[in-house]
N, C-alpha and C. Protein backbone atom coordinates (compact mmCIF):
# COMPACT_ATOMS: atom_id res chain seq x y z
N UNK A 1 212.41 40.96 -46.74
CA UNK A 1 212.92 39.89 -45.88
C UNK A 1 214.34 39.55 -46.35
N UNK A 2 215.47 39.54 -45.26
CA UNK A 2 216.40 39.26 -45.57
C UNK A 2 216.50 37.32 -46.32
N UNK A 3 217.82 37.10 -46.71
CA UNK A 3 217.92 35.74 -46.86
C UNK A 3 218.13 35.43 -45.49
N UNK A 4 218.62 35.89 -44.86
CA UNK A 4 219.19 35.00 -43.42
C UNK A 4 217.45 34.80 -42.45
N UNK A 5 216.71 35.76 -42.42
CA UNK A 5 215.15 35.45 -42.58
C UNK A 5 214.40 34.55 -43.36
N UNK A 6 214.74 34.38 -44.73
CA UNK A 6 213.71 33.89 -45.52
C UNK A 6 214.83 32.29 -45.09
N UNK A 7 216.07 32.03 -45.04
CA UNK A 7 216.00 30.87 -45.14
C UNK A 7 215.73 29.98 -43.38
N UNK A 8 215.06 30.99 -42.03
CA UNK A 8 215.18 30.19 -41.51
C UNK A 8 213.34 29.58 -41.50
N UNK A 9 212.26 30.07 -42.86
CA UNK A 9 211.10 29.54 -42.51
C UNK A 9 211.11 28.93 -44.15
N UNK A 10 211.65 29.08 -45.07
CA UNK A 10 211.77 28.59 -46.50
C UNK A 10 211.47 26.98 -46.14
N UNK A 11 210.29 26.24 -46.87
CA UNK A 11 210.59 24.90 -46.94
C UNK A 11 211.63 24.54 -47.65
N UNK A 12 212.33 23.08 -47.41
CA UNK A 12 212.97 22.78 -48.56
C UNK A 12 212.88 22.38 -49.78
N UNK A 13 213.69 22.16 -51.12
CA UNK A 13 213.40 22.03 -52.04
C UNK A 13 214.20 20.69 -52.22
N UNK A 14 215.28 20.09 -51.64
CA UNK A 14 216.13 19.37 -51.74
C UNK A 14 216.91 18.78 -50.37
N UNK A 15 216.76 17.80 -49.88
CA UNK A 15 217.60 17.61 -48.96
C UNK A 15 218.86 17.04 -48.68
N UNK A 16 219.69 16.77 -48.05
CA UNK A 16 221.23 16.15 -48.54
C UNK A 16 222.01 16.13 -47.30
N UNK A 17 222.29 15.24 -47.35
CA UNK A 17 223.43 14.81 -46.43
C UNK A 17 224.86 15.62 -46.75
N UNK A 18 225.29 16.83 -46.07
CA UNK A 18 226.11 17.39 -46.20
C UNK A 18 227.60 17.77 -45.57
N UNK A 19 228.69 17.32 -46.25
CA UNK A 19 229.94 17.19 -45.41
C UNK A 19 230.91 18.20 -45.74
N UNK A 20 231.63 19.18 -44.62
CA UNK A 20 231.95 20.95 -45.32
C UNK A 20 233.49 20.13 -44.94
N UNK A 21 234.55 20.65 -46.17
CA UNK A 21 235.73 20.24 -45.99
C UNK A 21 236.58 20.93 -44.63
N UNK A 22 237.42 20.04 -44.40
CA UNK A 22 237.96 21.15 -43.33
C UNK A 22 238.89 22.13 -43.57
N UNK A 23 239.36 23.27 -43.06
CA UNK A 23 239.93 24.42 -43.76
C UNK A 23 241.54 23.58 -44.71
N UNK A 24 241.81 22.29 -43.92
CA UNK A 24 243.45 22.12 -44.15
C UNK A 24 242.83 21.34 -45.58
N UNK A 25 241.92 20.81 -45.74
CA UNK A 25 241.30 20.45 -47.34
C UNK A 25 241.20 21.09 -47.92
N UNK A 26 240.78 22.34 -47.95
CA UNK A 26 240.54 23.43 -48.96
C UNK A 26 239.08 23.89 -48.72
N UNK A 27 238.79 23.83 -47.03
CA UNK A 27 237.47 24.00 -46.81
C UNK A 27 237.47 25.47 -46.52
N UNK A 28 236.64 26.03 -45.93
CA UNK A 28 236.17 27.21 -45.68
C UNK A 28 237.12 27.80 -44.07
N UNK A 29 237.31 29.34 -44.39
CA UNK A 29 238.46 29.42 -43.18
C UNK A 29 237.56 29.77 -41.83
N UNK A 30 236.61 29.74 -42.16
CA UNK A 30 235.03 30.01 -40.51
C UNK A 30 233.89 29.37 -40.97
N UNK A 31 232.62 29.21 -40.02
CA UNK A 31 231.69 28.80 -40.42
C UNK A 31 231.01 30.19 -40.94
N UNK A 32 229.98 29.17 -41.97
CA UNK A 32 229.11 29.64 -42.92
C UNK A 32 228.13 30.12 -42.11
N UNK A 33 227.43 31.42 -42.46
CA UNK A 33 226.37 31.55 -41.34
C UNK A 33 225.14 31.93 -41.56
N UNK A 34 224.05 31.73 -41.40
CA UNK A 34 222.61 31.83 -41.96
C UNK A 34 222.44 32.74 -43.16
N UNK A 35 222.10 32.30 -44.22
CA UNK A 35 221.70 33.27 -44.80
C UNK A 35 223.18 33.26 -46.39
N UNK A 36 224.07 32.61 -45.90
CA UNK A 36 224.83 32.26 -46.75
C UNK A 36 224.28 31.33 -48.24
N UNK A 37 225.03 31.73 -48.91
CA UNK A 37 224.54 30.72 -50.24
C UNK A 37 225.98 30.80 -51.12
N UNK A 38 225.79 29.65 -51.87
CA UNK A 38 227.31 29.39 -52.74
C UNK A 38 226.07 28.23 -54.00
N UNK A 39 227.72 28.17 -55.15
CA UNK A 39 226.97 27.45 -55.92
C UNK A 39 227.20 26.20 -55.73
N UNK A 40 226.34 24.85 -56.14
CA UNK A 40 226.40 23.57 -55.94
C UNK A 40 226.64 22.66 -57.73
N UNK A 41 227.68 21.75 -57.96
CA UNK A 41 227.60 21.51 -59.17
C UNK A 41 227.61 19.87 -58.85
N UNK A 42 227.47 19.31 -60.00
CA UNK A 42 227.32 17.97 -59.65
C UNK A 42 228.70 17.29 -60.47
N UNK A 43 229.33 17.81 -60.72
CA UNK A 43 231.01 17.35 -61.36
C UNK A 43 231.89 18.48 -60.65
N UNK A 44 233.55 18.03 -60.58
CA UNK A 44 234.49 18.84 -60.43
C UNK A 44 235.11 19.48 -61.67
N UNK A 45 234.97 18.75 -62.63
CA UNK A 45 235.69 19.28 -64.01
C UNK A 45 235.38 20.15 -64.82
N UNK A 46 236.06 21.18 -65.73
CA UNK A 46 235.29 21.59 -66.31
C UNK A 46 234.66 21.13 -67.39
N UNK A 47 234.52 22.26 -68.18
CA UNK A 47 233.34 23.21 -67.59
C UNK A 47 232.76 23.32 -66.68
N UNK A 48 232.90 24.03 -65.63
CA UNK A 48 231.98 24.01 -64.26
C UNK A 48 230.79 24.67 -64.58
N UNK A 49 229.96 23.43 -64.21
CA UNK A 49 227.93 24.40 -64.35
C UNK A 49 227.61 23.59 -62.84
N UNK A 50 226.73 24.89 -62.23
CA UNK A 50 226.29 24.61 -61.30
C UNK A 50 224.67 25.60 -61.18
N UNK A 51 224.66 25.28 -59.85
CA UNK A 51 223.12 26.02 -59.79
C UNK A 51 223.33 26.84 -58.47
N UNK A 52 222.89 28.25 -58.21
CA UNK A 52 222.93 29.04 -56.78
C UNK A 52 221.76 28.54 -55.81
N UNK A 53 222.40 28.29 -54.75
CA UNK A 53 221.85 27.81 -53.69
C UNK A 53 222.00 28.52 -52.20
N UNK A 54 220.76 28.25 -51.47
CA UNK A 54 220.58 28.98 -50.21
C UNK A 54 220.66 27.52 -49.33
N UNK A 55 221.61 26.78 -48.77
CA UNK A 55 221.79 26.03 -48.01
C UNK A 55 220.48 26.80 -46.44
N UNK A 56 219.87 25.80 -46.12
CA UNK A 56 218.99 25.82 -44.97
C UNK A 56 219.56 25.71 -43.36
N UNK A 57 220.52 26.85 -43.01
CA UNK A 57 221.31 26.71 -41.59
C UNK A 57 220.03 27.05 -41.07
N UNK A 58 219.52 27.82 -40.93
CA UNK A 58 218.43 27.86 -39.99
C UNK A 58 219.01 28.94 -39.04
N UNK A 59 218.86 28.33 -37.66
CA UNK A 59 219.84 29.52 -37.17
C UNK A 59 221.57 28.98 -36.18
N UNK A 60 221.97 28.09 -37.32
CA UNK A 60 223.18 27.42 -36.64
C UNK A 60 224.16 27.40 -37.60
N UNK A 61 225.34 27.74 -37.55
CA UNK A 61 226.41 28.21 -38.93
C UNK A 61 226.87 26.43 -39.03
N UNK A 62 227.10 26.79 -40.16
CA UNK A 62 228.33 25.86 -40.99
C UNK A 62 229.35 25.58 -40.49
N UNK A 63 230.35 24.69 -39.82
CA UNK A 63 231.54 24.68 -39.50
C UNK A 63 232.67 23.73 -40.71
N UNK A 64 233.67 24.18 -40.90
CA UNK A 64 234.41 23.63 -41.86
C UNK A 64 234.75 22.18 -40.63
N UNK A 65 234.59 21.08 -41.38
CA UNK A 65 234.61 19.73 -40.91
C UNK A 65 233.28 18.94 -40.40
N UNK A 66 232.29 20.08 -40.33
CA UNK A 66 230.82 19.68 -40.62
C UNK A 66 230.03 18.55 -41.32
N UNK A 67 229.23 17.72 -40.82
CA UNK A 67 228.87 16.68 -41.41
C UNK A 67 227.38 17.30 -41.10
N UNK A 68 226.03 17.63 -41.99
CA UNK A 68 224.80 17.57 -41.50
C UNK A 68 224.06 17.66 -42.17
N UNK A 69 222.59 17.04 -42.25
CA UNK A 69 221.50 17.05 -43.03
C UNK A 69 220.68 18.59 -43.53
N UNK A 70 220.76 18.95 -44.79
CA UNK A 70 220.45 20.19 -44.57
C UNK A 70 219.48 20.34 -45.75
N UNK A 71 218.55 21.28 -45.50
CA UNK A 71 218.02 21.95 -46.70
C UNK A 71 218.39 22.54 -47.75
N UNK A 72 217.71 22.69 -48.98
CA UNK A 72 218.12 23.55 -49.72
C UNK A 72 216.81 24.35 -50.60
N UNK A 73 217.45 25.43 -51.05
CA UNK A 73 216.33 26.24 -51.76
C UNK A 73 217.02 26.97 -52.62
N UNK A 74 216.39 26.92 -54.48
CA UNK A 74 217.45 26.76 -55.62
C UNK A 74 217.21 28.03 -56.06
N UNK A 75 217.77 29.15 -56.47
CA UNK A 75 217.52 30.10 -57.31
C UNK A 75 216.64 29.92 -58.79
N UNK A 76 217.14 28.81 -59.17
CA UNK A 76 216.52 27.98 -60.62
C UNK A 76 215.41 26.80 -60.00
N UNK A 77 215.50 26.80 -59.21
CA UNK A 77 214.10 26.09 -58.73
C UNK A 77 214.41 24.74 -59.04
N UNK A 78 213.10 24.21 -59.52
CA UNK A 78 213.10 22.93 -60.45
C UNK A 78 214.22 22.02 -61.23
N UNK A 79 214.73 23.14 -61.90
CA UNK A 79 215.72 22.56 -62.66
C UNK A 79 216.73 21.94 -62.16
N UNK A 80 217.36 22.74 -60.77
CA UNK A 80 217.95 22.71 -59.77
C UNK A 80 218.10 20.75 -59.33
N UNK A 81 216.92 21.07 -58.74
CA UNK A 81 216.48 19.87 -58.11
C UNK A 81 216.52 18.72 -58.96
N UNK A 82 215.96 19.05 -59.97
CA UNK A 82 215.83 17.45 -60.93
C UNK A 82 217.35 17.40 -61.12
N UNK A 83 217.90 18.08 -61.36
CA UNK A 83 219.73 17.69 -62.24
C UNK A 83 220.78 16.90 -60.62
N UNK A 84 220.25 17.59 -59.81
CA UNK A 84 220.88 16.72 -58.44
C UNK A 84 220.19 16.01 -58.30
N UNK A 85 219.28 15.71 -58.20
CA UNK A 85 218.45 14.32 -57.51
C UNK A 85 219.03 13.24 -58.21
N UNK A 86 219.10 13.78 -59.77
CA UNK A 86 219.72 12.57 -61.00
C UNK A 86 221.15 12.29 -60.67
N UNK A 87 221.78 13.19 -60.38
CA UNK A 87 223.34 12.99 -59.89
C UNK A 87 223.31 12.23 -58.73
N UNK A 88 222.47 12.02 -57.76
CA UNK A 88 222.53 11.97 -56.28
C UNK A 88 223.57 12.45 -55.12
N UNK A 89 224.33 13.41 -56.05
CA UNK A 89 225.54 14.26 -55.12
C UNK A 89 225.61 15.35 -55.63
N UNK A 90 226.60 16.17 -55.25
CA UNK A 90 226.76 17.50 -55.33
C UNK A 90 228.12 18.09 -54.35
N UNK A 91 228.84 19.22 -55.18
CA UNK A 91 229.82 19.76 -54.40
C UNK A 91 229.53 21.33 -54.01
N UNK A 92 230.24 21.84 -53.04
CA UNK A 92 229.90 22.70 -52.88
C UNK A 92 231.21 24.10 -53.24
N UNK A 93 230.69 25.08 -54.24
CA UNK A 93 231.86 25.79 -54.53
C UNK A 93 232.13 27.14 -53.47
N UNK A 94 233.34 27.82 -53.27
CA UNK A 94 233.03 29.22 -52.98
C UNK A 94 234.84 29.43 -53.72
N UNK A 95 235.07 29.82 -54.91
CA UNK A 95 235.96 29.57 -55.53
C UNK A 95 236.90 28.65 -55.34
N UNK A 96 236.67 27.81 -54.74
CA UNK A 96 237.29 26.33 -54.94
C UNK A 96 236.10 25.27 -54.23
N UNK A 97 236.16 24.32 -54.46
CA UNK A 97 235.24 23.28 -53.54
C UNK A 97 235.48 22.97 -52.32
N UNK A 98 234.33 23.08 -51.73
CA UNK A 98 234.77 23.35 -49.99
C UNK A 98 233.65 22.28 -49.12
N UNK A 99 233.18 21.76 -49.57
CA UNK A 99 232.22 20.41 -49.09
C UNK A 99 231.47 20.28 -50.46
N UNK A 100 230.69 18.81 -49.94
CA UNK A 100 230.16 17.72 -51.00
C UNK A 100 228.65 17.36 -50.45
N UNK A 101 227.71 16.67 -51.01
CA UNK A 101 226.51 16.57 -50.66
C UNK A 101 226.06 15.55 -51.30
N UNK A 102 225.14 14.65 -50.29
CA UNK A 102 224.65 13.41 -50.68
C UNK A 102 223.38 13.58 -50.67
N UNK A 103 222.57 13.40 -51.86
CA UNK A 103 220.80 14.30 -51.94
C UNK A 103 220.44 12.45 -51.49
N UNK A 104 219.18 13.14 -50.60
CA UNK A 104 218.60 12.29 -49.47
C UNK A 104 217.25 12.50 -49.49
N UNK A 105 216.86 13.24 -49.94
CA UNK A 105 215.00 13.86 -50.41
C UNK A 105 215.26 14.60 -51.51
């Protein structure tokens, strides 16, 4: 099963209010599209530690300036989840930070 398969029946592990920068921010230059994943960290500074994530598009892409409630499902699972839930935010990297996330479940 592809990811762009597995993430449109994957429950979630995390949910979040999610806002994708727009390209003139330093957002992404197209939308993100099923099946995509990037890492999520809960600081900008370094040391950058984050965790790999399969954001839950389902079957509707990402648009840079995007505001939307989304799933998530963690490569690290658990660990994942507890270290954001404690942060209650999160950014989103794809070699620079390109949206932010407000954990909501």
């Amino acid at each position: 099963m592809s990811r762009a398969e597995f993430q449109r029946v994957a429950p979630p592990q995390l949910m979040a209010e999610v806002r994708m920068y727009e390209t003139a921010e330093g957002g992404l230059e197209s939308a993100a599209q099923p099946g995509w994943t990037c890492p999520v960290m809960t600081e900008t500074s370094k040391p950058l530690v984050g965790w790999d994530a399969l954001p839950l598009l389902r079957d509707t892409p990402l648009h840079p300036g995007e505001t939307r409630e989304l799933g998530f499902v963690f490569l690290s699972g658990d660990a994942a989840v507890r270290a954001l839930r404690e942060a209650g935010r999160f950014f989103l990297w794809e070699g620079r930070f390109i949206g932010e996330g407000r954990v909501i479940d």
